[in-house]
PDB file of N, CA and C in Angstrom:
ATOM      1  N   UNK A   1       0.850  -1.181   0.000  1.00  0.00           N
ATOM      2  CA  UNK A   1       0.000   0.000   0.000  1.00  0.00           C
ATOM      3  C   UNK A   1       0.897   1.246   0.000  1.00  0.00           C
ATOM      4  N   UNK A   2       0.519   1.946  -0.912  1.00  0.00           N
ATOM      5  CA  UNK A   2       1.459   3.761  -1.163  1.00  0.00           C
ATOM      6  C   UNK A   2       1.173   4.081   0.442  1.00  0.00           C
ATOM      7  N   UNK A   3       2.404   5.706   0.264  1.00  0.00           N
ATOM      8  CA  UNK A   3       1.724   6.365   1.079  1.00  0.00           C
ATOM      9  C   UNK A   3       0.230   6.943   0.927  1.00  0.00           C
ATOM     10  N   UNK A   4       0.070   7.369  -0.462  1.00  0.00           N
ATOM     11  CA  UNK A   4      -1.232   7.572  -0.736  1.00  0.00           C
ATOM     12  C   UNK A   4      -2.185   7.241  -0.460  1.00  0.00           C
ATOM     13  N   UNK A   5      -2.339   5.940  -0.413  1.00  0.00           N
ATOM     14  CA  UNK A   5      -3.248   5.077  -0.121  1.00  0.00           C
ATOM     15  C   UNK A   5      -3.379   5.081   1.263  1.00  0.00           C
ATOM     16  N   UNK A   6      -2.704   5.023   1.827  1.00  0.00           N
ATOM     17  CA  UNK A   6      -2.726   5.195   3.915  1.00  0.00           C
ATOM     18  C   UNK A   6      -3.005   6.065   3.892  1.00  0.00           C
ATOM     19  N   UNK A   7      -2.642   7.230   3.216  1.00  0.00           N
ATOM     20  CA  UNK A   7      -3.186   8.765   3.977  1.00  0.00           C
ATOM     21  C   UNK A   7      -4.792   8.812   3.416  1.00  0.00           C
ATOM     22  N   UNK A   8      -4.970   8.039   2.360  1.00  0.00           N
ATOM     23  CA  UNK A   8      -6.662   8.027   1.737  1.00  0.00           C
ATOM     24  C   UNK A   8      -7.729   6.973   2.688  1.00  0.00           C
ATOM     25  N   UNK A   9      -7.391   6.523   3.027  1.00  0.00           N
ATOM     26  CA  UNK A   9      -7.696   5.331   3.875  1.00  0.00           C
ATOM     27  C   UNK A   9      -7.994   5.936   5.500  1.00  0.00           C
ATOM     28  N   UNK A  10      -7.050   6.301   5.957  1.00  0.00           N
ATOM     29  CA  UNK A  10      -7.294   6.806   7.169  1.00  0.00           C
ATOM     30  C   UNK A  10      -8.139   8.575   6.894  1.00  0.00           C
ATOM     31  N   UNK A  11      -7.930   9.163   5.773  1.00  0.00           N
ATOM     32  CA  UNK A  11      -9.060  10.023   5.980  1.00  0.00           C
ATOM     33  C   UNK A  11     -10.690   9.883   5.672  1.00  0.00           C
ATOM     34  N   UNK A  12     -10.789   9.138   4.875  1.00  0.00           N
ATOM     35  CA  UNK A  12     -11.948   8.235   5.172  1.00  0.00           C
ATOM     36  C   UNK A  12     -12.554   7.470   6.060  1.00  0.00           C
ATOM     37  N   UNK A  13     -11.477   6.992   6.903  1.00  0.00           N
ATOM     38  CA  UNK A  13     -12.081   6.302   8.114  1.00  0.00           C
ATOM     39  C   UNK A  13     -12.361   7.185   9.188  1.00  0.00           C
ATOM     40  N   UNK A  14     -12.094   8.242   9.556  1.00  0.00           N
ATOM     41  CA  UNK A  14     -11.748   9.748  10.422  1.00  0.00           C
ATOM     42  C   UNK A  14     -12.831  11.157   9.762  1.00  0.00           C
ATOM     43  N   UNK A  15     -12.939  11.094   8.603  1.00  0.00           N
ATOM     44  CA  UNK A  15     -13.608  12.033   8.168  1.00  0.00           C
ATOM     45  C   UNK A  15     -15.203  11.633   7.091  1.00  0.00           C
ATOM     46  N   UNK A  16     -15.919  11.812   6.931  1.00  0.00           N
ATOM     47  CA  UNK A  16     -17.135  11.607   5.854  1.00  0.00           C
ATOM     48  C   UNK A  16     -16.381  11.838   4.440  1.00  0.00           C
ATOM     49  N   UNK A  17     -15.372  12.773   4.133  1.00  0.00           N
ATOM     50  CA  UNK A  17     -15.202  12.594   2.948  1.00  0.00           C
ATOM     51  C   UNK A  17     -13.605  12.958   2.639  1.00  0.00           C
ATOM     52  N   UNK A  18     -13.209  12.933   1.655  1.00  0.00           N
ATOM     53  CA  UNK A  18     -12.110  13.881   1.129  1.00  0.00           C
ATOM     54  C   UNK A  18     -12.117  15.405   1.486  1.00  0.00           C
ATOM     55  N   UNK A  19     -13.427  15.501   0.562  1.00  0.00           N
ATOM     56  CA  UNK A  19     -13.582  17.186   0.796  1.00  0.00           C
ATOM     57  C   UNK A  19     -13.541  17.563   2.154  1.00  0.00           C
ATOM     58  N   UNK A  20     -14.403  16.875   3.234  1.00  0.00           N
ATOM     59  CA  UNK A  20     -14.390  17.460   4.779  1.00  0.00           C
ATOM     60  C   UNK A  20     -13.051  17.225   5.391  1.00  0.00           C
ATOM     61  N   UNK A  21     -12.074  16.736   4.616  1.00  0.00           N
ATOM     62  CA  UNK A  21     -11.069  16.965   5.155  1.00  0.00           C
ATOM     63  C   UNK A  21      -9.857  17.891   4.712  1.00  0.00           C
ATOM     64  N   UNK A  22     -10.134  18.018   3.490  1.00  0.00           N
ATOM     65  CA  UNK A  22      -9.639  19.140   2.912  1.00  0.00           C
ATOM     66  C   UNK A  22     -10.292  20.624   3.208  1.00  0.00           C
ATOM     67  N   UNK A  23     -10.994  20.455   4.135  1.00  0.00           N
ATOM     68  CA  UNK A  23     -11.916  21.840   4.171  1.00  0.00           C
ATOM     69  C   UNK A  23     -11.358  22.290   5.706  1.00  0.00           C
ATOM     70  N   UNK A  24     -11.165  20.995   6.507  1.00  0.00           N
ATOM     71  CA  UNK A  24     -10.485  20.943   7.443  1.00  0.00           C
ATOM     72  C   UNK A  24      -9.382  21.697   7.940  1.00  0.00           C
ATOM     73  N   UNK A  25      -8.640  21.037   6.668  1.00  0.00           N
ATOM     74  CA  UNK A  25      -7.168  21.178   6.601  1.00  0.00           C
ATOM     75  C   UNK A  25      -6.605  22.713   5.999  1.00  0.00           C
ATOM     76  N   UNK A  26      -7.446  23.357   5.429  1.00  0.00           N
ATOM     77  CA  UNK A  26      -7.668  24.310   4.451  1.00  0.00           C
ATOM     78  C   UNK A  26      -6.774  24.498   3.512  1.00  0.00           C
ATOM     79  N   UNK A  27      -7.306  22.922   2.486  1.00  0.00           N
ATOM     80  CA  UNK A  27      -6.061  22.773   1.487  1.00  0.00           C
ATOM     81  C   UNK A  27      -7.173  22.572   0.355  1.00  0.00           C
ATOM     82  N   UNK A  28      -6.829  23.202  -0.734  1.00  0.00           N
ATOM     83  CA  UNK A  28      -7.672  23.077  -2.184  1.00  0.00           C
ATOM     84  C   UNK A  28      -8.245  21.472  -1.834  1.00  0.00           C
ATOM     85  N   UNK A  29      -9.307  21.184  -2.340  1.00  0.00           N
ATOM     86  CA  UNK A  29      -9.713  20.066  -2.599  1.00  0.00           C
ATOM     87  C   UNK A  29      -8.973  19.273  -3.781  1.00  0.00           C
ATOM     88  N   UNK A  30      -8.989  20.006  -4.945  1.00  0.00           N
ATOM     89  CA  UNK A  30      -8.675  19.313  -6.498  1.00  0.00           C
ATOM     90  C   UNK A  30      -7.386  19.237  -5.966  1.00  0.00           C
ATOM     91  N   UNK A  31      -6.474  20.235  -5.256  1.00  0.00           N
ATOM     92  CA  UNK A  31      -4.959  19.637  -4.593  1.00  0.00           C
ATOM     93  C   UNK A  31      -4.781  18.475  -4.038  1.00  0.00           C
ATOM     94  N   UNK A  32      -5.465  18.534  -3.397  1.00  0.00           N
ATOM     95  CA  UNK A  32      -5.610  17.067  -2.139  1.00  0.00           C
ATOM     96  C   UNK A  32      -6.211  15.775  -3.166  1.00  0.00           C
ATOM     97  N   UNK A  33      -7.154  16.013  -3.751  1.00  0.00           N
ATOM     98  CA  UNK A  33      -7.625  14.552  -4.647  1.00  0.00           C
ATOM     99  C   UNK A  33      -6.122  14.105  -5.807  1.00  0.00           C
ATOM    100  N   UNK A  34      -5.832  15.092  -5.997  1.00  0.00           N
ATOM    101  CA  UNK A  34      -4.435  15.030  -7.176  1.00  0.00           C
ATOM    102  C   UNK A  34      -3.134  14.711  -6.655  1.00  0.00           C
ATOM    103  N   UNK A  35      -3.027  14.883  -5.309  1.00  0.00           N
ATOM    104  CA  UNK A  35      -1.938  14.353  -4.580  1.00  0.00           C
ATOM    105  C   UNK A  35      -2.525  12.759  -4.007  1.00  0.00           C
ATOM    106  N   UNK A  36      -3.346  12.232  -3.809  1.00  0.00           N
ATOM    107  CA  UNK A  36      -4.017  11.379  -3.475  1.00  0.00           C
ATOM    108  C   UNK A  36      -3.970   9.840  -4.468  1.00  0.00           C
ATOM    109  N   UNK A  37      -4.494  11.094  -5.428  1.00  0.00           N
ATOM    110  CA  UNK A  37      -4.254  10.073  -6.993  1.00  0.00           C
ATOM    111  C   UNK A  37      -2.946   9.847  -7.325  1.00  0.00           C
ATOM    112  N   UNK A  38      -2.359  10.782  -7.349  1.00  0.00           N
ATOM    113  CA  UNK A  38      -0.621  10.142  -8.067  1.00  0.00           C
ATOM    114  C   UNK A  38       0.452  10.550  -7.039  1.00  0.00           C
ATOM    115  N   UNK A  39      -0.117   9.981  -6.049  1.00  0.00           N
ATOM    116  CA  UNK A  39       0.926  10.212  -5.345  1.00  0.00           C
ATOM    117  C   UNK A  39       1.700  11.696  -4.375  1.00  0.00           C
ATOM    118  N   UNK A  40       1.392  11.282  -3.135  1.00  0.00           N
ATOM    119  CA  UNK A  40       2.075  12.719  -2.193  1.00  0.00           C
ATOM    120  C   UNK A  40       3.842  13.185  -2.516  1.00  0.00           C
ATOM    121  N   UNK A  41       4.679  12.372  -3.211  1.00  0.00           N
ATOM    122  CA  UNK A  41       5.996  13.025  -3.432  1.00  0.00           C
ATOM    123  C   UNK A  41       6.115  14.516  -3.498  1.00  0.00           C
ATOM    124  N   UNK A  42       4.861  15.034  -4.534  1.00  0.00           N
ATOM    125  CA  UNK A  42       4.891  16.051  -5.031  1.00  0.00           C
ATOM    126  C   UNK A  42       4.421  17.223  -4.228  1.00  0.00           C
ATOM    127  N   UNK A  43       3.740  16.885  -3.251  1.00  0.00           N
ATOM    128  CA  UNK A  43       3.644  17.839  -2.068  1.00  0.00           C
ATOM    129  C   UNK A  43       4.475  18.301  -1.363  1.00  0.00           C
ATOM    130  N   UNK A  44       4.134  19.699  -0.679  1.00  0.00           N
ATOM    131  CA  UNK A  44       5.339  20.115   0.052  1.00  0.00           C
ATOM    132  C   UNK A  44       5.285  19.514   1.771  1.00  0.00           C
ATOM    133  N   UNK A  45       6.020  19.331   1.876  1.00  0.00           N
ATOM    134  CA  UNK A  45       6.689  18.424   3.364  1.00  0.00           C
ATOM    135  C   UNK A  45       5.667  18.964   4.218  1.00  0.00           C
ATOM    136  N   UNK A  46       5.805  20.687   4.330  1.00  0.00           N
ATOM    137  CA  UNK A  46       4.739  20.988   5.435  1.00  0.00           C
ATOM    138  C   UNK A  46       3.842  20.426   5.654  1.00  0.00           C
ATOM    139  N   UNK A  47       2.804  20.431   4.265  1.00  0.00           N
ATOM    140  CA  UNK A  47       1.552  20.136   4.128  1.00  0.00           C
ATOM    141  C   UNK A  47       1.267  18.683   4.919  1.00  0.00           C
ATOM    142  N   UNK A  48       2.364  17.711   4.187  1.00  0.00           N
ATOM    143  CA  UNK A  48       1.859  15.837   5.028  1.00  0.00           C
ATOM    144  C   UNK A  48       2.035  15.941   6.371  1.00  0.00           C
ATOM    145  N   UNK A  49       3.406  16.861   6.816  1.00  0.00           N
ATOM    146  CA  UNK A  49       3.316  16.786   8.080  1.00  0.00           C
ATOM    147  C   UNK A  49       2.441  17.105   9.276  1.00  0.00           C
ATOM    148  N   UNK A  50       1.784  18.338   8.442  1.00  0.00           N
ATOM    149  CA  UNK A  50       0.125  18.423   8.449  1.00  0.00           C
ATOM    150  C   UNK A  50      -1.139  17.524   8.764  1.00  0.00           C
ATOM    151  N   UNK A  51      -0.789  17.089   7.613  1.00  0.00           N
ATOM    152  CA  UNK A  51      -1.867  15.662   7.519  1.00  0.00           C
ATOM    153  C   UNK A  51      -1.702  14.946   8.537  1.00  0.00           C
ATOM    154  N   UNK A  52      -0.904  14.640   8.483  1.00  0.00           N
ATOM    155  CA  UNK A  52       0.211  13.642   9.798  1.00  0.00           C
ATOM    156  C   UNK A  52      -0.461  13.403  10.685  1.00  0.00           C
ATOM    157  N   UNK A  53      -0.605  14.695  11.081  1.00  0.00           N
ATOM    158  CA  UNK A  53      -0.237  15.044  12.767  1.00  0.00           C
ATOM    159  C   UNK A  53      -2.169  15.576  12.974  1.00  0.00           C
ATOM    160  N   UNK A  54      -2.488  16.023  11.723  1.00  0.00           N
ATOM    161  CA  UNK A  54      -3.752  15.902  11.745  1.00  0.00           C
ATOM    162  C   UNK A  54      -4.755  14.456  11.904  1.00  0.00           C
ATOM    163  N   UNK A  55      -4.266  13.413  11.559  1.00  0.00           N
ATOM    164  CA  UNK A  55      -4.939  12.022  11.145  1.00  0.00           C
ATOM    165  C   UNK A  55      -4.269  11.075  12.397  1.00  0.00           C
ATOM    166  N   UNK A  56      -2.917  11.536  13.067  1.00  0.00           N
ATOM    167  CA  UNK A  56      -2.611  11.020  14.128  1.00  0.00           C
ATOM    168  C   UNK A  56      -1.819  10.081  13.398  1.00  0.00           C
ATOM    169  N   UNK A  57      -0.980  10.137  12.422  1.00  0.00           N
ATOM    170  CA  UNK A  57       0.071   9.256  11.861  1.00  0.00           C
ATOM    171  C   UNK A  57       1.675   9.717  11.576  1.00  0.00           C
ATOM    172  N   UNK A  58       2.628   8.889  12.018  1.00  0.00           N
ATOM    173  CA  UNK A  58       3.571   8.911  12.236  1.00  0.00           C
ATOM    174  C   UNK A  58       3.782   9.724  10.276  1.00  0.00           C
ATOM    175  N   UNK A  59       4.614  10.796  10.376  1.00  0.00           N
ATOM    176  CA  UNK A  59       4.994  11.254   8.788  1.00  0.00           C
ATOM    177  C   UNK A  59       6.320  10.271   8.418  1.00  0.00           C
ATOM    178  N   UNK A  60       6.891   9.664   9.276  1.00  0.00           N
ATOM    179  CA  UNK A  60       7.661   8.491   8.521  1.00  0.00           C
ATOM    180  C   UNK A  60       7.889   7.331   7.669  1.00  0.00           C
ATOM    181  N   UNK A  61       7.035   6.405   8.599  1.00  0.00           N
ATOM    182  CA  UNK A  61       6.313   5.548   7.748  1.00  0.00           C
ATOM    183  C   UNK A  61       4.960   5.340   7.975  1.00  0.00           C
ATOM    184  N   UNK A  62       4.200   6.502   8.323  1.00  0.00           N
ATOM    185  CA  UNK A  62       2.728   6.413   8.138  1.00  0.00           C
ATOM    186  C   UNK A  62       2.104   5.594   8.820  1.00  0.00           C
ATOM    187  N   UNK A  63       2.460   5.132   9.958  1.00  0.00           N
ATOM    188  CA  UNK A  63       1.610   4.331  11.176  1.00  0.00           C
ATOM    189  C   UNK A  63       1.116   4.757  11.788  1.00  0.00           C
ATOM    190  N   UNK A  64       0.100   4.304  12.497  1.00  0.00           N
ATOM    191  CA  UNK A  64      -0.580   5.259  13.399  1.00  0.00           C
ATOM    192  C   UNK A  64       0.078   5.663  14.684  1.00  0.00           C
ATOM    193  N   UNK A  65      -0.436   6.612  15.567  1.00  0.00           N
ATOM    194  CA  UNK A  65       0.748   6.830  16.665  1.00  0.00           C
ATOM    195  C   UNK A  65      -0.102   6.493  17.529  1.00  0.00           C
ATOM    196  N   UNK A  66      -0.001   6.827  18.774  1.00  0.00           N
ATOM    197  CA  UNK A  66      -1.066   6.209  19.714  1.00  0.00           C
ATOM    198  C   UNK A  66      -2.058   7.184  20.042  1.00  0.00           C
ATOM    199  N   UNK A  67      -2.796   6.928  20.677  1.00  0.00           N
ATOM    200  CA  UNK A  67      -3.974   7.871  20.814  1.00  0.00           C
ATOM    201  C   UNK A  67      -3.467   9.105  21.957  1.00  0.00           C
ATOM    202  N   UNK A  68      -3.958   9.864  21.727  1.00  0.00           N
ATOM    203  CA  UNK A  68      -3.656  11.320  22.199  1.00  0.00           C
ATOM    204  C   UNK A  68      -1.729  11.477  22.877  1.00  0.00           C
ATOM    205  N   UNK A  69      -1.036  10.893  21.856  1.00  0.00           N
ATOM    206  CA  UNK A  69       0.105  11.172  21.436  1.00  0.00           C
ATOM    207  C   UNK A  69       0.226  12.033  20.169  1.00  0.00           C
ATOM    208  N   UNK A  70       0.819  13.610  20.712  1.00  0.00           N
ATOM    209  CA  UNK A  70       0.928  14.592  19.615  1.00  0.00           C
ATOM    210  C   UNK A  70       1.874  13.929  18.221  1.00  0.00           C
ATOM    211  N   UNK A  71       2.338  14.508  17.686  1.00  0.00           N
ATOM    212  CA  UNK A  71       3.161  14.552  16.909  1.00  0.00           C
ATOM    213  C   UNK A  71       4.880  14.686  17.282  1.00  0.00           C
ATOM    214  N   UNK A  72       4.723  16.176  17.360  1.00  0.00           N
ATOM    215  CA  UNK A  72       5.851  16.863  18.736  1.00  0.00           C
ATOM    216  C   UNK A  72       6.274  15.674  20.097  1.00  0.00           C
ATOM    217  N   UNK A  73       5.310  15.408  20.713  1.00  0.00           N
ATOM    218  CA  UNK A  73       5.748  14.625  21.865  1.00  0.00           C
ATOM    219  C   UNK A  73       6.673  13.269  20.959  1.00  0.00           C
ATOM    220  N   UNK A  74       6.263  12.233  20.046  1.00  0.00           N
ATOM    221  CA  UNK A  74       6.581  11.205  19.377  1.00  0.00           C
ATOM    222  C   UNK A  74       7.683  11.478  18.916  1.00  0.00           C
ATOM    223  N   UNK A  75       7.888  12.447  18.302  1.00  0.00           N
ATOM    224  CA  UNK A  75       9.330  13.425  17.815  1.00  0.00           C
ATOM    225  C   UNK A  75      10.619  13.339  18.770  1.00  0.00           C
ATOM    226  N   UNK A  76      10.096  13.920  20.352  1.00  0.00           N
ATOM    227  CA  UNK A  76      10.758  14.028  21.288  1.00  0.00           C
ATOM    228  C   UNK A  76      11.009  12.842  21.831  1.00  0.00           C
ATOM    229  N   UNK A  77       9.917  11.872  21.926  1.00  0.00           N
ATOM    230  CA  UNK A  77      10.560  10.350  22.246  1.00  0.00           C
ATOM    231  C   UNK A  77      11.654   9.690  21.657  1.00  0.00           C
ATOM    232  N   UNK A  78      11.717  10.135  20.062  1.00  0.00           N
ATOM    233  CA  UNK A  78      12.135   9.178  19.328  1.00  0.00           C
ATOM    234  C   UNK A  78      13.673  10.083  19.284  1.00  0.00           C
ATOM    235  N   UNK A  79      13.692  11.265  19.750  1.00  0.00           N
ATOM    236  CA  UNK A  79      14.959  11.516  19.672  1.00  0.00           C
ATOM    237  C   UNK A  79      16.037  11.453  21.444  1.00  0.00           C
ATOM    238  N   UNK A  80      15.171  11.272  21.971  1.00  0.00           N
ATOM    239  CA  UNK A  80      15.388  10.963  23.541  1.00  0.00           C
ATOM    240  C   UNK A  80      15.940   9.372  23.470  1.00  0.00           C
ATOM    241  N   UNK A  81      15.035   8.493  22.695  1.00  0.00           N
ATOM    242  CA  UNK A  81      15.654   7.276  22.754  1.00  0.00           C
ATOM    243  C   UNK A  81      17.071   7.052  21.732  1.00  0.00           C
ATOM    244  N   UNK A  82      17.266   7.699  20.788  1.00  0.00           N
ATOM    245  CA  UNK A  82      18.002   8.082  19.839  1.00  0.00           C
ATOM    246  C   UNK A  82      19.317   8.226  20.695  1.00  0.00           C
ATOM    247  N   UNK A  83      19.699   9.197  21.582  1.00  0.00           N
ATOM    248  CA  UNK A  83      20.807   9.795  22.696  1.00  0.00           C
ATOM    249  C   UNK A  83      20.942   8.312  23.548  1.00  0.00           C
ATOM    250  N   UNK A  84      19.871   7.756  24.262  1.00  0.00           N
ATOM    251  CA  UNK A  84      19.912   6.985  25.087  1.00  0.00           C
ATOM    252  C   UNK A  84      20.823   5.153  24.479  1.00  0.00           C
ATOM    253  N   UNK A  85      20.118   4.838  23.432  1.00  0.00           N
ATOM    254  CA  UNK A  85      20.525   3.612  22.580  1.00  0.00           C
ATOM    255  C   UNK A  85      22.397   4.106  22.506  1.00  0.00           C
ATOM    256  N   UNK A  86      22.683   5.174  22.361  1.00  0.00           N
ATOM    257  CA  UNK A  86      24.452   5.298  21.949  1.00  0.00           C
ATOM    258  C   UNK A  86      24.956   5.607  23.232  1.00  0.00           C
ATOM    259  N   UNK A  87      24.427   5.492  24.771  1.00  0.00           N
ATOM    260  CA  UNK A  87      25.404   5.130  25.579  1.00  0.00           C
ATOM    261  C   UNK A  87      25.985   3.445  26.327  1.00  0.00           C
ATOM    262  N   UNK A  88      26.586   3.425  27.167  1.00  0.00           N
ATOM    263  CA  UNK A  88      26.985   1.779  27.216  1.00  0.00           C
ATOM    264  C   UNK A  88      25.704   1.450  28.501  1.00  0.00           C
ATOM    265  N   UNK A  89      26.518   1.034  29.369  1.00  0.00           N
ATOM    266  CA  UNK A  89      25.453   0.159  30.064  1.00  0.00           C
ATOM    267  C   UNK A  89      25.592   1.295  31.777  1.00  0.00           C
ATOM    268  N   UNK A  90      26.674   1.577  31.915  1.00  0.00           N
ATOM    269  CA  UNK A  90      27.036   2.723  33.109  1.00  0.00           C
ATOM    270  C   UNK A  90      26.405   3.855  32.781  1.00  0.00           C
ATOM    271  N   UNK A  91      26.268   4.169  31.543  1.00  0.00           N
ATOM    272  CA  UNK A  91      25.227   5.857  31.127  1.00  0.00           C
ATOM    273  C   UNK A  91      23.883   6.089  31.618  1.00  0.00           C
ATOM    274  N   UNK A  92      23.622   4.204  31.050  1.00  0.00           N
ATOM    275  CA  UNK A  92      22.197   4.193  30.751  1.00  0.00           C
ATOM    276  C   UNK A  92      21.809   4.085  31.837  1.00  0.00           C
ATOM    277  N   UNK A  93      22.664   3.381  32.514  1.00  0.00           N
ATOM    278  CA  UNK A  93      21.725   3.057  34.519  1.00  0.00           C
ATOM    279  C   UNK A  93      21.789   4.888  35.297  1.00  0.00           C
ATOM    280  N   UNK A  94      22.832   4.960  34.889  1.00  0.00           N
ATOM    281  CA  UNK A  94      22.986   7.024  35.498  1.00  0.00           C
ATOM    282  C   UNK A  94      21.274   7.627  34.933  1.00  0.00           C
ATOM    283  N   UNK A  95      21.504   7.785  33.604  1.00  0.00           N
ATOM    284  CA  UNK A  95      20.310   8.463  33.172  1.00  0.00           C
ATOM    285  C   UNK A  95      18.803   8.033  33.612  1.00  0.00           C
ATOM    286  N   UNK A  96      18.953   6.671  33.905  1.00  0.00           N
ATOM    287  CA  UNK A  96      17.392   6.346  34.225  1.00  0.00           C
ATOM    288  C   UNK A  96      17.613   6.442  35.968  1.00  0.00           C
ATOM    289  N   UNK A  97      18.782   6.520  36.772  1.00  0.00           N
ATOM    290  CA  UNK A  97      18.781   7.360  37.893  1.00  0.00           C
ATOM    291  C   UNK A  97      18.236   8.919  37.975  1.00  0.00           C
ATOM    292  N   UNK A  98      18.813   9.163  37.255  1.00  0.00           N
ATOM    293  CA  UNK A  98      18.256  10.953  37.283  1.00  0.00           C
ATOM    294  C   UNK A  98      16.929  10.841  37.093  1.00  0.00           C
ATOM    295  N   UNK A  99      16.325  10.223  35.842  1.00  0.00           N
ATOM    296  CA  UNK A  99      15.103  10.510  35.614  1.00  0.00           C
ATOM    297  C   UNK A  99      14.217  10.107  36.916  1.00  0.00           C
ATOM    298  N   UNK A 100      14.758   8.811  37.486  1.00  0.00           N
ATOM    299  CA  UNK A 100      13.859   8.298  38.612  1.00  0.00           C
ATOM    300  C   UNK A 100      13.142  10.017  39.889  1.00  0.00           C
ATOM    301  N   UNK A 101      15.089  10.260  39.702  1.00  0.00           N
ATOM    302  CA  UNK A 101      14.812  11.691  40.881  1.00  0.00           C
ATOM    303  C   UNK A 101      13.812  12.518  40.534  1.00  0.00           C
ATOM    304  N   UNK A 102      14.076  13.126  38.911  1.00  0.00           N
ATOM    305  CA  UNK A 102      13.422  13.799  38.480  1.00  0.00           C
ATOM    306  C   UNK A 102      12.032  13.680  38.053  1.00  0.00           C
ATOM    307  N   UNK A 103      11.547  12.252  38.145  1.00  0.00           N
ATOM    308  CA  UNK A 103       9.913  12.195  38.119  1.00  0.00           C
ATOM    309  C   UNK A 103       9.213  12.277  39.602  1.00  0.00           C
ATOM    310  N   UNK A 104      10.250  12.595  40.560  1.00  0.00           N
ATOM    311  CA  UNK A 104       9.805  12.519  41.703  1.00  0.00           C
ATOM    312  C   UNK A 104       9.354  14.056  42.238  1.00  0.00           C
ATOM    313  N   UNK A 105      10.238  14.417  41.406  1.00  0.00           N
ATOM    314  CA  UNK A 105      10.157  16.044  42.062  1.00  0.00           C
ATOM    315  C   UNK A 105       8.617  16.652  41.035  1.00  0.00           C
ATOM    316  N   UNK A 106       7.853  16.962  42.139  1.00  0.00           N
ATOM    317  CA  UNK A 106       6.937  18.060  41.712  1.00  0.00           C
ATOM    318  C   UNK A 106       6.712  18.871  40.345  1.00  0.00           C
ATOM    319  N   UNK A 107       7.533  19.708  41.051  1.00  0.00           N
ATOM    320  CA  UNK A 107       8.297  20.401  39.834  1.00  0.00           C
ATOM    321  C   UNK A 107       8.285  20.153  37.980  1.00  0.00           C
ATOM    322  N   UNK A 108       8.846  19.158  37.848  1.00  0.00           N
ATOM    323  CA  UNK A 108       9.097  18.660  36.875  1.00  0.00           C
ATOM    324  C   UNK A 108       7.515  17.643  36.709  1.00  0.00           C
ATOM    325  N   UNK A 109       6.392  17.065  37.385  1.00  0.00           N
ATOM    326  CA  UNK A 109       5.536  16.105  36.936  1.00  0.00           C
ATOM    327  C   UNK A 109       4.572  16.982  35.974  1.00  0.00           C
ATOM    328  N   UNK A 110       3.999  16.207  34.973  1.00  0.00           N
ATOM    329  CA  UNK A 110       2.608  16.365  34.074  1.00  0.00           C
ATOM    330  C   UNK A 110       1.634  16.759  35.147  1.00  0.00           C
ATOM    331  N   UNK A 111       1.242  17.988  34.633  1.00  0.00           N
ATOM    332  CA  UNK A 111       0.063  18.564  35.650  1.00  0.00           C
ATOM    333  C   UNK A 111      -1.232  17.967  34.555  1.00  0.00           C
ATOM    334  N   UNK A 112      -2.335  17.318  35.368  1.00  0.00           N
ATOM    335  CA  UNK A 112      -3.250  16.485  34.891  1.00  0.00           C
ATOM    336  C   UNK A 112      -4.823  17.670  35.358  1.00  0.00           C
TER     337      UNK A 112
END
C-alpha cells in the first residue's frame, strides 16, 4: 500500500469525505484529490506533516501513533531514545537514575 493510499484510507475512516477533510485542513480540494491520486511526493513536506499530525500518523512511515500522542511529543521520544541507545550500560543506569529523581520532584511532573 502507497503512502497515498494510507493517507486516503485513514481520511476516510476519520472524516465523511475527502472534501471534509480538505476543508479541514484548508487545502484546495482538487490539490488534495491530485496528490491522493498520483501520489504525495509532489507535495510540500509541510503540508503531510500536516496531515500527519492531523490524522494522528507517524509522517515516517505512516503508522498510526497512539492515541492522544501529539506529533511533537513522538518526535521528542524518538529523539530521547536516539541519545539513550548510543550510551553503554554505566550511562544508561545514570540516566534512568536521574530521571527516577526527576519524576519525583513536583516540579518537573505532568500537571493532569
Amino acid at each position: 500500500m502507497t503512502k497515498a493510499e494510507i493517507l486516503k484510507r485513514e481520511i476516510l475512516s476519520q472524516y465523511k469525505s475527502v472534501r471534509q477533510f480538505a476543508i479541514e485542513m484548508q487545502i484546495p480540494y482538487s490539490t488534495l484529490v491530485t496528490a491522493l491520486d498520483r501520489g504525495i511526493e509532489g507535495m510540500a513536506y509541510g503540508t503531510v506533516i500536516k496531515m500527519c499530525d492531523k490524522l494522528n500518523l507517524n509522517p515516517v512511515d505512516f503508522t498510526s501513533l497512539e492515541k492522544g500522542a501529539s506529533l511533537g511529543e513522538k518526535i521528542l521520544e524518538n529523539r530521547v531514545m536516539q541519545y539513550y541507545v548510543k550510551l553503554n550500560k554505566t550511562g544508561r543506569k545514570k540516566i534512568l537514575e536521574m530521571m527516577d529523581d526527576y519524576v519525583q520532584l513536583e516540579k518537573y511532573q505532568i500537571k493532569e
